[in-house]
N, C-alpha and C. Protein backbone atom coordinates (compact mmCIF):
# COMPACT_ATOMS: atom_id res chain seq x y z
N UNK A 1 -142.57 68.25 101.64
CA UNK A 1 -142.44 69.31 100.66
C UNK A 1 -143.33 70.48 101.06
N UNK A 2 -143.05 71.64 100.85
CA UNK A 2 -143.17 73.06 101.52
C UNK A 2 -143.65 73.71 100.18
N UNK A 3 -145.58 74.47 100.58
CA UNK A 3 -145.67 74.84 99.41
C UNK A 3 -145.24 76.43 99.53
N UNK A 4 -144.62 76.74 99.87
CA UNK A 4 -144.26 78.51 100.37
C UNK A 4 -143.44 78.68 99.36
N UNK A 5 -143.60 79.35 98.83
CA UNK A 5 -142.58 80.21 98.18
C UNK A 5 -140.40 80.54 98.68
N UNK A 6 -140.17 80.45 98.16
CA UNK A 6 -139.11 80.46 98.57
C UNK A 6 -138.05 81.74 99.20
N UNK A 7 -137.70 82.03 100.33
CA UNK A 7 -137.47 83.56 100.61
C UNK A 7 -136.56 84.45 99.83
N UNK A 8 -137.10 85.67 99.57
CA UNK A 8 -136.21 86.11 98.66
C UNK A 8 -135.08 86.59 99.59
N UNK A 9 -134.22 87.20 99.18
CA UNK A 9 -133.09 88.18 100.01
C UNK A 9 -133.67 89.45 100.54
N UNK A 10 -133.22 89.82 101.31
CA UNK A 10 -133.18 91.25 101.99
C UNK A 10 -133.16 91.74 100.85
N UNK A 11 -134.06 93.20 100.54
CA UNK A 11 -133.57 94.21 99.67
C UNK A 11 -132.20 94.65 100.16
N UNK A 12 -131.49 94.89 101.11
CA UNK A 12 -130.25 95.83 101.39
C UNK A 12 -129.27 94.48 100.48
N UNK A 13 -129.17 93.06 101.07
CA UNK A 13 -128.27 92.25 100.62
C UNK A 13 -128.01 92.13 99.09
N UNK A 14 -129.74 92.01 98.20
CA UNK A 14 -129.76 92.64 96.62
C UNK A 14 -128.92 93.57 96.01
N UNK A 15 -129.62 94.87 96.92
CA UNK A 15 -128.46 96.17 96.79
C UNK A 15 -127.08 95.97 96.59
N UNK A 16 -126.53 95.51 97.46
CA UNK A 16 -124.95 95.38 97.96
C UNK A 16 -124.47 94.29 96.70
N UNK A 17 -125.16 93.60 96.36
CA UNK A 17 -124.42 92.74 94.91
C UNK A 17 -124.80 93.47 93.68
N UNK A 18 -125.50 94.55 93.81
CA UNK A 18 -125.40 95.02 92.23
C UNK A 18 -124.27 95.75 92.29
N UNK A 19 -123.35 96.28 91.36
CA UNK A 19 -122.58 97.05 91.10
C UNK A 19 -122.59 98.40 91.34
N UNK A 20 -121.66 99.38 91.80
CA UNK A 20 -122.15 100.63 92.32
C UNK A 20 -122.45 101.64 91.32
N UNK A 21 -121.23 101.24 90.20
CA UNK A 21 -121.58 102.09 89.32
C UNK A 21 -122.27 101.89 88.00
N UNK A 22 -123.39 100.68 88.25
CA UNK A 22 -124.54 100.40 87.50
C UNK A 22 -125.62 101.48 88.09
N UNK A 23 -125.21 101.08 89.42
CA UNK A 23 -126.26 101.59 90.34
C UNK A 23 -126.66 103.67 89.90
N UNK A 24 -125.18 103.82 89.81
CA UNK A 24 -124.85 105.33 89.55
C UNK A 24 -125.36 105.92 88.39
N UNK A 25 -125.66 104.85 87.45
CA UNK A 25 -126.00 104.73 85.93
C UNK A 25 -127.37 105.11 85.75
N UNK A 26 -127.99 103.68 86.67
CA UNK A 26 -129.68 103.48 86.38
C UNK A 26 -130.14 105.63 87.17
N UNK A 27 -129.23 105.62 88.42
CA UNK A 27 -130.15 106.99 88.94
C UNK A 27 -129.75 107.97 88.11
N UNK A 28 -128.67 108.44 87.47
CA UNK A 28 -128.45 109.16 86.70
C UNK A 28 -129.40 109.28 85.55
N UNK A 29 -129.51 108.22 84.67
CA UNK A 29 -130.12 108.17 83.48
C UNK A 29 -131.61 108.39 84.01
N UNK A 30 -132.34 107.81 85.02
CA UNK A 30 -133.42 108.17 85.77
C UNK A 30 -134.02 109.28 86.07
N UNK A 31 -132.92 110.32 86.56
CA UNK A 31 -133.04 111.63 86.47
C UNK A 31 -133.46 112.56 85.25
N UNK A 32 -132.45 112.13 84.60
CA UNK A 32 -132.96 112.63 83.03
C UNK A 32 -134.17 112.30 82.09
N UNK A 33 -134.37 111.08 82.33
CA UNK A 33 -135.97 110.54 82.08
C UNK A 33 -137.09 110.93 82.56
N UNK A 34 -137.21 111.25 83.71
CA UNK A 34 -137.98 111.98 84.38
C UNK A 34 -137.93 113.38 84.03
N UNK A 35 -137.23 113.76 83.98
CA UNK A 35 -137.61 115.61 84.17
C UNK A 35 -137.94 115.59 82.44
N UNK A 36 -137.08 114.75 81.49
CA UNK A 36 -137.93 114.94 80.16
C UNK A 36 -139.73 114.63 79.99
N UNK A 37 -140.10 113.70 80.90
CA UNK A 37 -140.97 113.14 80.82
C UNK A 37 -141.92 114.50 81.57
N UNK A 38 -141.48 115.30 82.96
CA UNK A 38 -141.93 116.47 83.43
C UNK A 38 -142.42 117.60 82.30
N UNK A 39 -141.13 117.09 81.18
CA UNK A 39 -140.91 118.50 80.59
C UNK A 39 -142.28 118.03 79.61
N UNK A 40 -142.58 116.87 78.98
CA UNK A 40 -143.94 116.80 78.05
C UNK A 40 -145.55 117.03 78.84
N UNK A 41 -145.09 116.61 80.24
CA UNK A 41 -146.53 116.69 81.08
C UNK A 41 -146.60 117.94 81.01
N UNK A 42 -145.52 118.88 81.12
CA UNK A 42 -145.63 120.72 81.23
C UNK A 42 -146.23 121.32 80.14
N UNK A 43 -146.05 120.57 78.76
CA UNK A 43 -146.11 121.04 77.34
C UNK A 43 -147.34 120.54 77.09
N UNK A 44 -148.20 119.50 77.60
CA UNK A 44 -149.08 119.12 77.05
C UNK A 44 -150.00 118.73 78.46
N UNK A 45 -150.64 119.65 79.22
CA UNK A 45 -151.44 119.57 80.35
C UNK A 45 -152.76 118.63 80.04
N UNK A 46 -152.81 117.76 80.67
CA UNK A 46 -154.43 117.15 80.28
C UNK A 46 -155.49 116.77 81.64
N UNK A 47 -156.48 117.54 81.31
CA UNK A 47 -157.82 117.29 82.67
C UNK A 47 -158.46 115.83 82.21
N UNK A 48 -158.66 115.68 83.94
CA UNK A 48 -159.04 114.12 84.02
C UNK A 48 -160.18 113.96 83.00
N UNK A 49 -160.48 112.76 82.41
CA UNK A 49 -161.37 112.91 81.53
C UNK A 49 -161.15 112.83 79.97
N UNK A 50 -159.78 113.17 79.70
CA UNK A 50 -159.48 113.26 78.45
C UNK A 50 -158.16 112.64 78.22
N UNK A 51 -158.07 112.69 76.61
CA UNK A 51 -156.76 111.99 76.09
C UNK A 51 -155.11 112.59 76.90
N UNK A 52 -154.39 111.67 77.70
CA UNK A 52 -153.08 112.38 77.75
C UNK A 52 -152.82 112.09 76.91
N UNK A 53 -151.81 113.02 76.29
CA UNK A 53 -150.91 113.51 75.51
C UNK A 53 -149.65 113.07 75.54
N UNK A 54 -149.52 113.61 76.36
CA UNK A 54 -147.90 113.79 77.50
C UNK A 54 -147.65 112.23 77.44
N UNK A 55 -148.18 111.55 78.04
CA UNK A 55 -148.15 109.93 78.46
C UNK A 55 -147.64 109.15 77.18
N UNK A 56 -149.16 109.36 76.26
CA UNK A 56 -148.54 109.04 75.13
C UNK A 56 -147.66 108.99 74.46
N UNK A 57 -147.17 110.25 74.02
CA UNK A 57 -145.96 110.42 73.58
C UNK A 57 -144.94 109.93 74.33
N UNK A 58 -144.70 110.00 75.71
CA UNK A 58 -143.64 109.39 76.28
C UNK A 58 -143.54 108.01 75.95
N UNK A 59 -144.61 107.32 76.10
CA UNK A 59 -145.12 105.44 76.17
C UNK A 59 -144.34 105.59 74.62
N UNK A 60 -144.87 105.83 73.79
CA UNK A 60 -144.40 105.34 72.45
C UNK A 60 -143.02 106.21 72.18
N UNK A 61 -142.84 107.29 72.12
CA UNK A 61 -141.46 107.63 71.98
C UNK A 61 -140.58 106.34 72.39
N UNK A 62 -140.88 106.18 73.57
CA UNK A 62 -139.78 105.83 75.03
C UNK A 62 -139.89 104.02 74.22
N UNK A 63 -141.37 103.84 73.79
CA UNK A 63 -140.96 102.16 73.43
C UNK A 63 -139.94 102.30 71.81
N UNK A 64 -140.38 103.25 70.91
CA UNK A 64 -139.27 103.12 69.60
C UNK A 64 -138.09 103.40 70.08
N UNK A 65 -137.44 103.57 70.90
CA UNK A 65 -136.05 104.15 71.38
C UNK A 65 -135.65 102.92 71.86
N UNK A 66 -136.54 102.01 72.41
CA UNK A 66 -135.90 100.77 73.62
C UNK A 66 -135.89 99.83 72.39
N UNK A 67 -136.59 99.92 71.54
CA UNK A 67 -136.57 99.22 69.94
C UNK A 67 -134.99 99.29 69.68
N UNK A 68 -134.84 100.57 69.37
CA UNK A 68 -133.58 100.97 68.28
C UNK A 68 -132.35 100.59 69.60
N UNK A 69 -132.22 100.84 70.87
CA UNK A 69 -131.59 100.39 72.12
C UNK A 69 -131.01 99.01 71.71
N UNK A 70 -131.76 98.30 72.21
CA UNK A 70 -131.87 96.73 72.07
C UNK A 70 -130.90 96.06 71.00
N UNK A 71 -131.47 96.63 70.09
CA UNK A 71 -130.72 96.32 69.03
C UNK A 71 -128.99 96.38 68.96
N UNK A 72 -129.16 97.91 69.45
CA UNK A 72 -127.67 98.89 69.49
C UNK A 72 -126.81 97.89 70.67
N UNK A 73 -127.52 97.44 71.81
CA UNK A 73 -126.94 96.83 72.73
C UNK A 73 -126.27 95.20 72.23
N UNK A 74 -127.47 94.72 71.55
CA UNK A 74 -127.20 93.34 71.50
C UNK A 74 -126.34 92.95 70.36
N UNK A 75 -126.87 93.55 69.15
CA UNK A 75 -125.82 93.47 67.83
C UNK A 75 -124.91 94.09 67.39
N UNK A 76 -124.90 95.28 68.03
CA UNK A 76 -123.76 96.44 67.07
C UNK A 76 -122.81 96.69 68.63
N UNK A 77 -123.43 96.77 69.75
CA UNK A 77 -121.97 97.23 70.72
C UNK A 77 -122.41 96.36 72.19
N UNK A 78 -122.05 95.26 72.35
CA UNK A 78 -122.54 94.55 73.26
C UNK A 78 -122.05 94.48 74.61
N UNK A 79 -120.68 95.24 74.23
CA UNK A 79 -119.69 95.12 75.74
C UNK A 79 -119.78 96.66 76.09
N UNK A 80 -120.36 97.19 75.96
CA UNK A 80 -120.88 98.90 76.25
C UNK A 80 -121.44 98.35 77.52
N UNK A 81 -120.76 98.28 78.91
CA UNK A 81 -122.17 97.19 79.71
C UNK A 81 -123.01 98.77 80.36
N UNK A 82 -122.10 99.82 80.41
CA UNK A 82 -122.87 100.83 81.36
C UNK A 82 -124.38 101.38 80.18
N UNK A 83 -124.34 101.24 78.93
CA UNK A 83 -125.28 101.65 78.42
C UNK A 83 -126.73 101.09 78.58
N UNK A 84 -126.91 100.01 79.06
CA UNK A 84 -128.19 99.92 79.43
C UNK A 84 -128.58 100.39 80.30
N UNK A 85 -127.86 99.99 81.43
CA UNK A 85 -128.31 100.57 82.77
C UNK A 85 -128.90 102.11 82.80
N UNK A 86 -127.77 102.23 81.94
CA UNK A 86 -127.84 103.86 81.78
C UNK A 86 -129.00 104.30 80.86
N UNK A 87 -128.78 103.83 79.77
CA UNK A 87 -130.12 104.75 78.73
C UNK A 87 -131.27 103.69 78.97
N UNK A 88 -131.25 102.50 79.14
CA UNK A 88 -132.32 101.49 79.38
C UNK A 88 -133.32 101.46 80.36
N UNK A 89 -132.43 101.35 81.08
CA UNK A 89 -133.24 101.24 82.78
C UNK A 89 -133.32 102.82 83.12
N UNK A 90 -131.90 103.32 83.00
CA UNK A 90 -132.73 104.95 83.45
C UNK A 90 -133.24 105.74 82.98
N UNK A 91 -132.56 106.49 81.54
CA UNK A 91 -133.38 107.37 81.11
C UNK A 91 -134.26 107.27 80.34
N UNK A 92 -134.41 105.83 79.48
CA UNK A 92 -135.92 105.50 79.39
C UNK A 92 -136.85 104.52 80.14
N UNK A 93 -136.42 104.45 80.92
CA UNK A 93 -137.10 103.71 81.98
C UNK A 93 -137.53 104.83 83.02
N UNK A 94 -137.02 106.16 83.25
CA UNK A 94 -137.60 107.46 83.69
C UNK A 94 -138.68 108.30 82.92
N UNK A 95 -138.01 108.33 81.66
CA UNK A 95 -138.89 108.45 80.46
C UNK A 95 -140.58 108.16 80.43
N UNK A 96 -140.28 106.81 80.04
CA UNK A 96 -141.77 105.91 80.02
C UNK A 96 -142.18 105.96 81.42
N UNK A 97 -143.81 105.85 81.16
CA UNK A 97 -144.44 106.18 82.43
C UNK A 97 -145.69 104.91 82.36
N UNK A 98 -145.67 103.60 82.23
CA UNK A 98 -146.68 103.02 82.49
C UNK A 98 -147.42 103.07 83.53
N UNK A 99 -147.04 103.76 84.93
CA UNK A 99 -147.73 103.93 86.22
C UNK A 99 -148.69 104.98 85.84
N UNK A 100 -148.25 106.09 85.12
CA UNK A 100 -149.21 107.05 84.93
C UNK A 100 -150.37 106.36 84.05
N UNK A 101 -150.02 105.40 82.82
CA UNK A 101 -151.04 105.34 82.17
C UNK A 101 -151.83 104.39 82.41
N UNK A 102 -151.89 104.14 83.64
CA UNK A 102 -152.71 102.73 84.38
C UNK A 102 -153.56 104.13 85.23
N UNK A 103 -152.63 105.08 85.90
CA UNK A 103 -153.57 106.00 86.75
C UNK A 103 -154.69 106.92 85.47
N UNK A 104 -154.18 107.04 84.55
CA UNK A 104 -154.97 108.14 83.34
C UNK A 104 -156.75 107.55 83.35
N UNK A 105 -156.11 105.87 83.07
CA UNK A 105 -157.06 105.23 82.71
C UNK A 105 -158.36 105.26 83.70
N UNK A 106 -157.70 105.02 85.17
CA UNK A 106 -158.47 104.82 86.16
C UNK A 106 -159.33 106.45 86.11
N UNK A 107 -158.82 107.59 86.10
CA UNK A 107 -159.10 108.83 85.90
C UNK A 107 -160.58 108.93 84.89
N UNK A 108 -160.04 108.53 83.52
CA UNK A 108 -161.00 108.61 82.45
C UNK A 108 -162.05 108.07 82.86
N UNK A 109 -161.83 106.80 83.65
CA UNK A 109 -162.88 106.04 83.93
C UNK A 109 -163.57 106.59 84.97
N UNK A 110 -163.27 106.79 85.96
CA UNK A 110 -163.99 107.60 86.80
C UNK A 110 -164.64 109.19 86.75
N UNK A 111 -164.09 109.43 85.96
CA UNK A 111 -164.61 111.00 85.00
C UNK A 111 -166.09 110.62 84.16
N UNK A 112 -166.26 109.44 83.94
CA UNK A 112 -167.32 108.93 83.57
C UNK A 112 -167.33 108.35 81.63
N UNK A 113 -165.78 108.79 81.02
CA UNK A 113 -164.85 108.45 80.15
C UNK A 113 -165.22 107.40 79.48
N UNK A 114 -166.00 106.38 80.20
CA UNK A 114 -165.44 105.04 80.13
C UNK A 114 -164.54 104.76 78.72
N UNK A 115 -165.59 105.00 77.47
CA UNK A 115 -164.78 104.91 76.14
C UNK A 115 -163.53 105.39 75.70
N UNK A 116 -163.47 106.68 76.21
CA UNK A 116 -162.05 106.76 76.23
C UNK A 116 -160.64 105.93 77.21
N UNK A 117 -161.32 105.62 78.61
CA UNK A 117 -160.86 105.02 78.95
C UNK A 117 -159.74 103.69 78.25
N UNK A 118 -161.15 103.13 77.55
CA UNK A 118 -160.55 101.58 77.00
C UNK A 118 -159.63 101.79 75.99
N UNK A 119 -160.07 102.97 74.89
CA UNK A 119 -159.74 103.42 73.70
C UNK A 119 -158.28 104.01 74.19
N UNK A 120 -158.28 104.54 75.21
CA UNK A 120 -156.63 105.05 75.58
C UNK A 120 -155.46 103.74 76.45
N UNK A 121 -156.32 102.84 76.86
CA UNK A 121 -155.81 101.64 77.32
C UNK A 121 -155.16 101.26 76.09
N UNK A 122 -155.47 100.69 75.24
CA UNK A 122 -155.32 99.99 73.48
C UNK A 122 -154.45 100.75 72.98
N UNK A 123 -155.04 101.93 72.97
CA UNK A 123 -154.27 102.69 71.65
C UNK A 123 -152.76 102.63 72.67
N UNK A 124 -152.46 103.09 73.79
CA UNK A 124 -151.37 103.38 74.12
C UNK A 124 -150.27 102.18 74.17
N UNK A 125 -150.90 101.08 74.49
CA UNK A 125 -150.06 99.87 74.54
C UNK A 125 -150.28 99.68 73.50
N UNK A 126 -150.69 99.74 72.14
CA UNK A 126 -150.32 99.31 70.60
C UNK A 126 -149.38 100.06 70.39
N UNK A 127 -149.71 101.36 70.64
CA UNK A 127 -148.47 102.32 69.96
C UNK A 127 -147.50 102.55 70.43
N UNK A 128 -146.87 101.60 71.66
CA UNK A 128 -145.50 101.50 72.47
C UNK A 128 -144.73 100.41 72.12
N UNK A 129 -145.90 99.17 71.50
CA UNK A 129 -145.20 97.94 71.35
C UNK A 129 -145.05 97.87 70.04
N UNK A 130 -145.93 98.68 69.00
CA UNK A 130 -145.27 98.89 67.72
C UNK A 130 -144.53 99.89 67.36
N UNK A 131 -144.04 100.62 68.45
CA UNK A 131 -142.83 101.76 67.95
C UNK A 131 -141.79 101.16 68.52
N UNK A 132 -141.82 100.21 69.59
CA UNK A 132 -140.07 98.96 69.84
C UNK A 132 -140.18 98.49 68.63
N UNK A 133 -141.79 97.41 68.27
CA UNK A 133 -141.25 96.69 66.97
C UNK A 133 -140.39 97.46 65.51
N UNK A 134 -140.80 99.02 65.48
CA UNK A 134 -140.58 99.41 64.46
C UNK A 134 -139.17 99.93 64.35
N UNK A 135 -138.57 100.36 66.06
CA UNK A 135 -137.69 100.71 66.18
C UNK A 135 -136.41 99.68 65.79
N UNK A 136 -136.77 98.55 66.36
CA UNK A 136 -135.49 97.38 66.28
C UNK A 136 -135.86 96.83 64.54
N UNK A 137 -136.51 96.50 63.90
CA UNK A 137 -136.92 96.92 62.58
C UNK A 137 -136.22 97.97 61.63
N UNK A 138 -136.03 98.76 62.49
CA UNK A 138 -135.60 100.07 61.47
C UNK A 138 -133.81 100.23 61.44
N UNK A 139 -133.62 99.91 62.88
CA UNK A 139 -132.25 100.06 63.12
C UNK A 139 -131.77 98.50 62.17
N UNK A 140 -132.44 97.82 62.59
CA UNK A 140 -131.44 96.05 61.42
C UNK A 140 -131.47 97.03 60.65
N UNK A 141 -132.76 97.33 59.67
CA UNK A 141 -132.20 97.77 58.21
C UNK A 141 -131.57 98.66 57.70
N UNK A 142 -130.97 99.68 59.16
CA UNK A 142 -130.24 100.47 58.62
C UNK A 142 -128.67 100.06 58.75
N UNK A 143 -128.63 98.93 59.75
CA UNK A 143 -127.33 98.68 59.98
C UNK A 143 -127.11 97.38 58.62
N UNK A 144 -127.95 96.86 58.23
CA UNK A 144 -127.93 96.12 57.07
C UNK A 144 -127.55 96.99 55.81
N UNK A 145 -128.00 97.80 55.71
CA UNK A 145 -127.89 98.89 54.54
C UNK A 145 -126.12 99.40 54.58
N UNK A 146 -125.90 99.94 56.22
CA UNK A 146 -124.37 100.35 56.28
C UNK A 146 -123.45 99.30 55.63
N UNK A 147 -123.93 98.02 56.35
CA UNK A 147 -122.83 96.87 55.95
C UNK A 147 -122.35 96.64 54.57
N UNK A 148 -123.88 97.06 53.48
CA UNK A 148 -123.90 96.72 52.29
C UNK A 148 -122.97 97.34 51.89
C-alpha cells in the first residue's frame, strides 16, 4: 500500500471535460464581477493601514447574493444549469475578493495595524457569512410568503 496521494489529471484533460459553454459562462460572468468589484475599489480608495471599504462591501454584498442564489438555484429554478456557472462562479465569484482580504490583512498588519488587522479579519468573515445566512433566510420567506 502506497502512501502518495493519488495523481490528479492534467489540468488541460480537466479542461476538455468541462463543458464549453459553462466554461463561456464562468469567464463571462467573471468579467463582470471583476470590473464591478474595480468599480468599488475606484469609489472607495483605502491606504495600507486602514479599514477597506471596497473589500468589504464586496465580501458581504457578494456573500447575501450567493445566499439569495442558492436558494434561487436549488428550490425555485433548478434546471437553469447555466445560472450558476454564470452568476455563481463568475460574477460573484469575480465580485467577492477573499484574496484581497487575506492581502488587506497582511497590509494592516505590517503597517503596524495589528488591531485593525484582526478586527478586519472577523468583522469581514462575519459579515459575509451572515449576509449568505440572511440572504437564503430572506429569499425562503419571501418565496413562502408568495406561495401563501
Amino acid at each position: 500500500m502506497s502512501d502518495s496521494a493519488p495523481a490528479r489529471p492534467p489540468l488541460r484533460r480537466l479542461l476538455r471535460s468541462v463543458s464549453k459553454p459553462a466554461l463561456a459562462a464562468v469567464a463571462a460572468g467573471g468579467a463582470i464581477g471583476a470590473l464591478a468589484r474595480y468599480g468599488l475599489t475606484a469609489a472607495f480608495p483605502t491606504e495600507p493601514g486602514s479599514f477597506d471599504l471596497a473589500t468589504f462591501i464586496a465580501n458581504t454584498v457578494g456573500g447575501l447574493l450567493i445566499g439569495v442564489l442558492m436558494i434561487l438555484v436549488t428550490e425555485v429554478a433548478p434546471g437553469l444549469s447555466m445560472i450558476r456557472p454564470f452568476v455563481g462562479v463568475g460574477i460573484l465569484g469575480g465580485f467577492t475578493t477573499f484574496s484581497t482580504y487575506i492581502v488587506d490583512i497582511g497590509r494592516a498588519a505590517n503597517a503596524g495595524a495589528t488591531l485593525l488587522a484582526v478586527v478586519y479579519a472577523f468583522a469581514t468573515m462575519a459579515a459575509a457569512l451572515g449576509a449568505a445566512a440572511l440572504g437564503m433566510y430572506a429569499t425562503r420567506r419571501l418565496l413562502l410568503r408568495r406561495r401563501a
